[in-house]
Protein backbone atom coordinates (compact mmCIF):
# COMPACT_ATOMS: atom_id res chain seq x y z
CA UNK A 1 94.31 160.60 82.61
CA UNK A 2 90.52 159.01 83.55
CA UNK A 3 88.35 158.55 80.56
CA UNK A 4 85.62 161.04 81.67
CA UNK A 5 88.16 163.66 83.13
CA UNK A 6 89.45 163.61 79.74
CA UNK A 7 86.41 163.43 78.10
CA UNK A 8 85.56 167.03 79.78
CA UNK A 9 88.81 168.31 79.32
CA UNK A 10 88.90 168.08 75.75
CA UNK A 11 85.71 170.74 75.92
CA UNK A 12 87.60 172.74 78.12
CA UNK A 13 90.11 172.96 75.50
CA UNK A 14 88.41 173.13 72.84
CA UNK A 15 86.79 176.75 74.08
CA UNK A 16 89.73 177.81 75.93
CA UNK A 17 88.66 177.79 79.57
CA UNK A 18 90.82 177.21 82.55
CA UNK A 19 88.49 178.12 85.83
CA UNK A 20 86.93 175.30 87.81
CA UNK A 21 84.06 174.00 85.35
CA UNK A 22 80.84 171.10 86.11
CA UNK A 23 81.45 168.22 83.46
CA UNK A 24 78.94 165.79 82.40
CA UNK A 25 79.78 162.54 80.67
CA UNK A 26 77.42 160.51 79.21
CA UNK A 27 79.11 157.57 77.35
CA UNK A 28 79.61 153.73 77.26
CA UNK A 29 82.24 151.64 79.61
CA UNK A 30 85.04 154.14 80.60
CA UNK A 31 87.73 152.54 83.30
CA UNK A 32 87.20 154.63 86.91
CA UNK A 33 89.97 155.62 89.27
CA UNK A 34 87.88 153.18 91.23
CA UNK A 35 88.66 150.19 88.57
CA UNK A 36 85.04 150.23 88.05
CA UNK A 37 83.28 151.08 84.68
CA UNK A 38 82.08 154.11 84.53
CA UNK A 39 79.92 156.18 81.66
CA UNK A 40 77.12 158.47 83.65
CA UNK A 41 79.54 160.70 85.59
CA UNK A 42 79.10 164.44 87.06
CA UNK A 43 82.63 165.93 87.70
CA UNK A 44 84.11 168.80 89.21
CA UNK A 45 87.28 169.54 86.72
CA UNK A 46 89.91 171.84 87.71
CA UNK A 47 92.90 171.82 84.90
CA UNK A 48 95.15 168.13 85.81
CA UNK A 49 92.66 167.60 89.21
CA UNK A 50 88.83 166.35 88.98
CA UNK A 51 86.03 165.41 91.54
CA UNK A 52 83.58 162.87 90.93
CA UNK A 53 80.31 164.53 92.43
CA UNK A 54 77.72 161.84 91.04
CA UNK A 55 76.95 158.95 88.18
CA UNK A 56 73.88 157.35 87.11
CA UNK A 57 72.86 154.63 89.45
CA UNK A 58 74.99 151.51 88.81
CA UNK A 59 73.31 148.82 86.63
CA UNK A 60 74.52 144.93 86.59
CA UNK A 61 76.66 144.46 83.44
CA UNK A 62 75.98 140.81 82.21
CA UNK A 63 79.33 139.56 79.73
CA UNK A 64 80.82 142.72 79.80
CA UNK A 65 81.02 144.25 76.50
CA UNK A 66 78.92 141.53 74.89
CA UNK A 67 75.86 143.55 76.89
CA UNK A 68 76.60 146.85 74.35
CA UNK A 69 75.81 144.47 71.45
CA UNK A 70 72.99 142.05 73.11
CA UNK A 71 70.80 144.69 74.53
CA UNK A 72 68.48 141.74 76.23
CA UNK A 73 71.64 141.22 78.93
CA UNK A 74 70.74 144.88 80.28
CA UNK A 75 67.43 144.42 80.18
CA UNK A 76 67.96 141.47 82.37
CA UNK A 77 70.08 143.19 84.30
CA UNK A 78 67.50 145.97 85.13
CA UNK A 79 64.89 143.34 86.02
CA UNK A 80 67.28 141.20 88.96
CA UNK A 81 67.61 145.39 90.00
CA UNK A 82 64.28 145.25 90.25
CA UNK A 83 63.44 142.30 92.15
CA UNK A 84 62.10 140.20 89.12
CA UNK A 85 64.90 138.40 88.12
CA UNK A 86 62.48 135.52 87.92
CA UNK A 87 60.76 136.79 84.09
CA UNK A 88 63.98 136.78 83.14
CA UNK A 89 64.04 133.35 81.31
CA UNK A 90 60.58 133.89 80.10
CA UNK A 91 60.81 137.34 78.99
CA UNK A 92 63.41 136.57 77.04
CA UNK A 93 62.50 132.31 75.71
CA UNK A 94 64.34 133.06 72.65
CA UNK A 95 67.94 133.67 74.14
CA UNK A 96 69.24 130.18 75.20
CA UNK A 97 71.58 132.05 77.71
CA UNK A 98 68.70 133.59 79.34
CA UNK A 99 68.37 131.13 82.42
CA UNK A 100 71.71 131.20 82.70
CA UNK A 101 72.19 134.56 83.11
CA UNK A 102 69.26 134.94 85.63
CA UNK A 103 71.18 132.61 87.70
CA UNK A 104 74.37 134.46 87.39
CA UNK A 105 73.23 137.57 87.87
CA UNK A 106 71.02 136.29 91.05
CA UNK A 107 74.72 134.85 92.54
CA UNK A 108 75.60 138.29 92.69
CA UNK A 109 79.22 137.39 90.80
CA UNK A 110 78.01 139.57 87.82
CA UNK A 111 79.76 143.21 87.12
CA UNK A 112 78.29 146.56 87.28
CA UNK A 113 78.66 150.09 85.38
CA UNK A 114 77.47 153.63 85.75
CA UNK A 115 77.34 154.00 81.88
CA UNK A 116 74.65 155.88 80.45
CA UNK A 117 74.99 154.34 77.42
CA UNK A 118 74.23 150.71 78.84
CA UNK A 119 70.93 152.14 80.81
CA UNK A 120 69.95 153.45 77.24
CA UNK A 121 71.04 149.88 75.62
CA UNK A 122 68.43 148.74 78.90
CA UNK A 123 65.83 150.75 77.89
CA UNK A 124 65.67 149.60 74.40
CA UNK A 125 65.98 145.98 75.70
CA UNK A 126 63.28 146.38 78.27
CA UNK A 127 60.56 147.89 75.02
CA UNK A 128 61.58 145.20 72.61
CA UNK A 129 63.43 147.64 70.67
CA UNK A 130 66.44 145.26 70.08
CA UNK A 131 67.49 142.73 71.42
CA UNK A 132 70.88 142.48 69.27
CA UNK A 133 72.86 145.35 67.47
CA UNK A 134 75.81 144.86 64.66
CA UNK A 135 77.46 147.66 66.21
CA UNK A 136 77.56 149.56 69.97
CA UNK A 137 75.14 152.82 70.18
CA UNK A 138 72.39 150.64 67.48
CA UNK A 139 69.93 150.40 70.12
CA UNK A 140 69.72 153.29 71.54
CA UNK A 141 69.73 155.22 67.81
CA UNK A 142 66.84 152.88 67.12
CA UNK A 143 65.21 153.87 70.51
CA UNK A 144 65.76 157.79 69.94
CA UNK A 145 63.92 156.76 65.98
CA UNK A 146 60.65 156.18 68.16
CA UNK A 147 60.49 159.53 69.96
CA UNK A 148 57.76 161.61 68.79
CA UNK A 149 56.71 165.40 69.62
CA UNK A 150 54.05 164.54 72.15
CA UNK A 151 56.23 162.52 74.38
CA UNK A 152 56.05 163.52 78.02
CA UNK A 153 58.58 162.95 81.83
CA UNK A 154 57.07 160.43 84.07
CA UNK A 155 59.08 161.75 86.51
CA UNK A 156 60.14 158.65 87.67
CA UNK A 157 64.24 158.81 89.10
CA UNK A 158 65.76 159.86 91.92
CA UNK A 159 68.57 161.82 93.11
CA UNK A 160 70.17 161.19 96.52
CA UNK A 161 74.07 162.17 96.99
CA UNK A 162 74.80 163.07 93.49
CA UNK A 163 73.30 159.28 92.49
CA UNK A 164 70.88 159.84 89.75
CA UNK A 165 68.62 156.78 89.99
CA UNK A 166 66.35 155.65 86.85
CA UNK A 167 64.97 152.73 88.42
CA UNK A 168 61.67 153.35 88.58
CA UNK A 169 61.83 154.39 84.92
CA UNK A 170 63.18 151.33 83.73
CA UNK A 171 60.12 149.70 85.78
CA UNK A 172 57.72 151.58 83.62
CA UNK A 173 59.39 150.75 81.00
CA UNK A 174 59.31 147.00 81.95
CA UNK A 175 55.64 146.95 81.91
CA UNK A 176 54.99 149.45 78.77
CA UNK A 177 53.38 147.44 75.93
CA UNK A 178 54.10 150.63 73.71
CA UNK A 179 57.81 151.15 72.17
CA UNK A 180 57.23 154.29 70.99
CA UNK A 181 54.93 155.85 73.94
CA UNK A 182 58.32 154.18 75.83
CA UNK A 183 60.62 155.80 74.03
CA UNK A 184 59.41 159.11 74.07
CA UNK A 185 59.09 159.04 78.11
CA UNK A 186 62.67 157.61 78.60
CA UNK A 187 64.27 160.36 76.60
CA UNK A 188 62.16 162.83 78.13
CA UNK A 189 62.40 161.69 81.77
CA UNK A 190 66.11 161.26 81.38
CA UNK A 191 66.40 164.81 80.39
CA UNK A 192 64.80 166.39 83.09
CA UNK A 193 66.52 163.92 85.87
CA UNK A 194 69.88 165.30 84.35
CA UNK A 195 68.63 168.85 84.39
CA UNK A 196 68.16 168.27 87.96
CA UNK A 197 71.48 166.16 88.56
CA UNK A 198 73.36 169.22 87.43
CA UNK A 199 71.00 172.18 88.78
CA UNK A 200 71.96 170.26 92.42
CA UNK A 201 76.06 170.13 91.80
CA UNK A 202 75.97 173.81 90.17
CA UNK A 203 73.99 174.77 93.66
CA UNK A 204 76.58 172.71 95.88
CA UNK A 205 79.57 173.78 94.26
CA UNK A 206 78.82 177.92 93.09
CA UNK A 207 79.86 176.86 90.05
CA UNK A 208 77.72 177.71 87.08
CA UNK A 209 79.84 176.71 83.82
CA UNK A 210 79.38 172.97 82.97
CA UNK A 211 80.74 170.69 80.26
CA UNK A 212 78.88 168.10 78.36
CA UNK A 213 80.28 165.37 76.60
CA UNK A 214 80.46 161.30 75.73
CA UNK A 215 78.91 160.08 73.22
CA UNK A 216 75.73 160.10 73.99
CA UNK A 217 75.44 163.39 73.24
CA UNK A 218 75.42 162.08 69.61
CA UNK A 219 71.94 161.74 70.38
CA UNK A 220 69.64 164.19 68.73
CA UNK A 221 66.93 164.73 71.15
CA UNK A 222 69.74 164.52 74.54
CA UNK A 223 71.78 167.82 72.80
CA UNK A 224 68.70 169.11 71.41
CA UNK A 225 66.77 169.06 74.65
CA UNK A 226 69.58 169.14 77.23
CA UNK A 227 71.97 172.22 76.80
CA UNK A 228 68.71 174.99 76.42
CA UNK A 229 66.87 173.99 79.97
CA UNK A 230 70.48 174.08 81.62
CA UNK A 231 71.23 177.20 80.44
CA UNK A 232 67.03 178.84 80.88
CA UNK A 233 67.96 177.71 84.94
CA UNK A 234 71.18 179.71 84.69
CA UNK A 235 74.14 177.90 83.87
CA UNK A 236 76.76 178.68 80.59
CA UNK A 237 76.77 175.27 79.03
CA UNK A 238 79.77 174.34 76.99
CA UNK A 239 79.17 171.61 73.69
């Protein structure tokens, strides 16, 4: 069974529902039924069947799983996105693979992932949050520490064919000289881009019952924030 199909699933069965049902998944690497790495995924699940109706723009994945414990690699990884691989090796002096990785990542040979929990290890990367964790999901638990009640959406993503795009966040976030003013705009931005991501599949499909799980949703502010504005636009949103 796919990682995210099960992920949802195990909601499904947890409150007894059957019926065709939305399912988010927010996690880290996941294997796809494409044999790519997956993590940011929007499914339609229907008992043993799914549909994958969208994932969170794809973001280069620089060593693999060394990237969920050296934040830095998705930072860099986000910048060659951006067109400035070049401040790679500067940006980050103190990483003697740094270079290195610019020029990988620039030959194209490098790996990519949907994972939501790798564009949250980018963010932190990008704001000089941490650069290095002792364990996968540090960064991002150091980046939610930052968020404070005045934090406001940039409104920078897009959505275009179920692809949820956070480019141009991570581009604000590249040139933010503020960790916390950072932090607060990623989580908020990214909560209102997946508010929209599923407000577009529950239109699509007619379906108004959606899933959410991964574990991203350990974060605080993302199950705090998430679940209410999905279900003030209409939809029954299961935990």
């Amino acid at each position: 069974m796919q990682h995210h199909h099960a992920h949802v699933a195990a909601v499904l069965a947890e409150h007894r529902r059957e019926e065709p049902t939305l399912g988010m998944a927010l996690d880290g690497h996941g294997l796809g039924s494409d044999g790519q790495s997956w993590g940011g995924e929007l499914l339609l699940v229907e008992g043993a069947r799914f549909q994958r109706l969208g994932h969170l723009s794809a973001l280069p994945l620089p060593g693999g799983d060394r990237a969920a414990r050296e934040p830095w690699r998705m930072a860099a990884g986000a910048l060659h996105v951006l067109g400035r691989g070049t401040e790679i090796a500067e940006r980050f002096a103190t990483e003697p693979l740094a270079p290195m990785l610019a020029q990988l990542l620039a030959s194209g040979e490098v790996g990519t992932t949907s994972a939501a929990g790798r564009l949250f290890d980018a963010a932190a990367g990008l704001l000089g949050v941490s650069r290095s964790a002792a364990f996968e999901g540090e960064p991002p638990m150091l980046l939610e520490g930052l968020v404070g009640d005045d934090a406001r959406s940039t409104g920078d993503y897009d959505l275009e064919n179920g692809v949820l795009d956070f480019s141009a966040l991570l581009a604000r976030l590249a040139n933010c000289g503020d960790p916390e003013t950072g932090a607060g705009e990623f989580h908020v931005t990214l909560v209102q881009g997946l508010t929209d991501w599923a407000l577009a599949a529950a239109r699509r499909t007619g379906i108004d019952v959606i899933a959410l799980s991964g574990g991203c949703f350990l974060n605080a502010y993302l199950a705090r924030e998430l679940p209410p504005r999905l279900a003030a636009a209409g939809l029954e949103v299961l935990m």
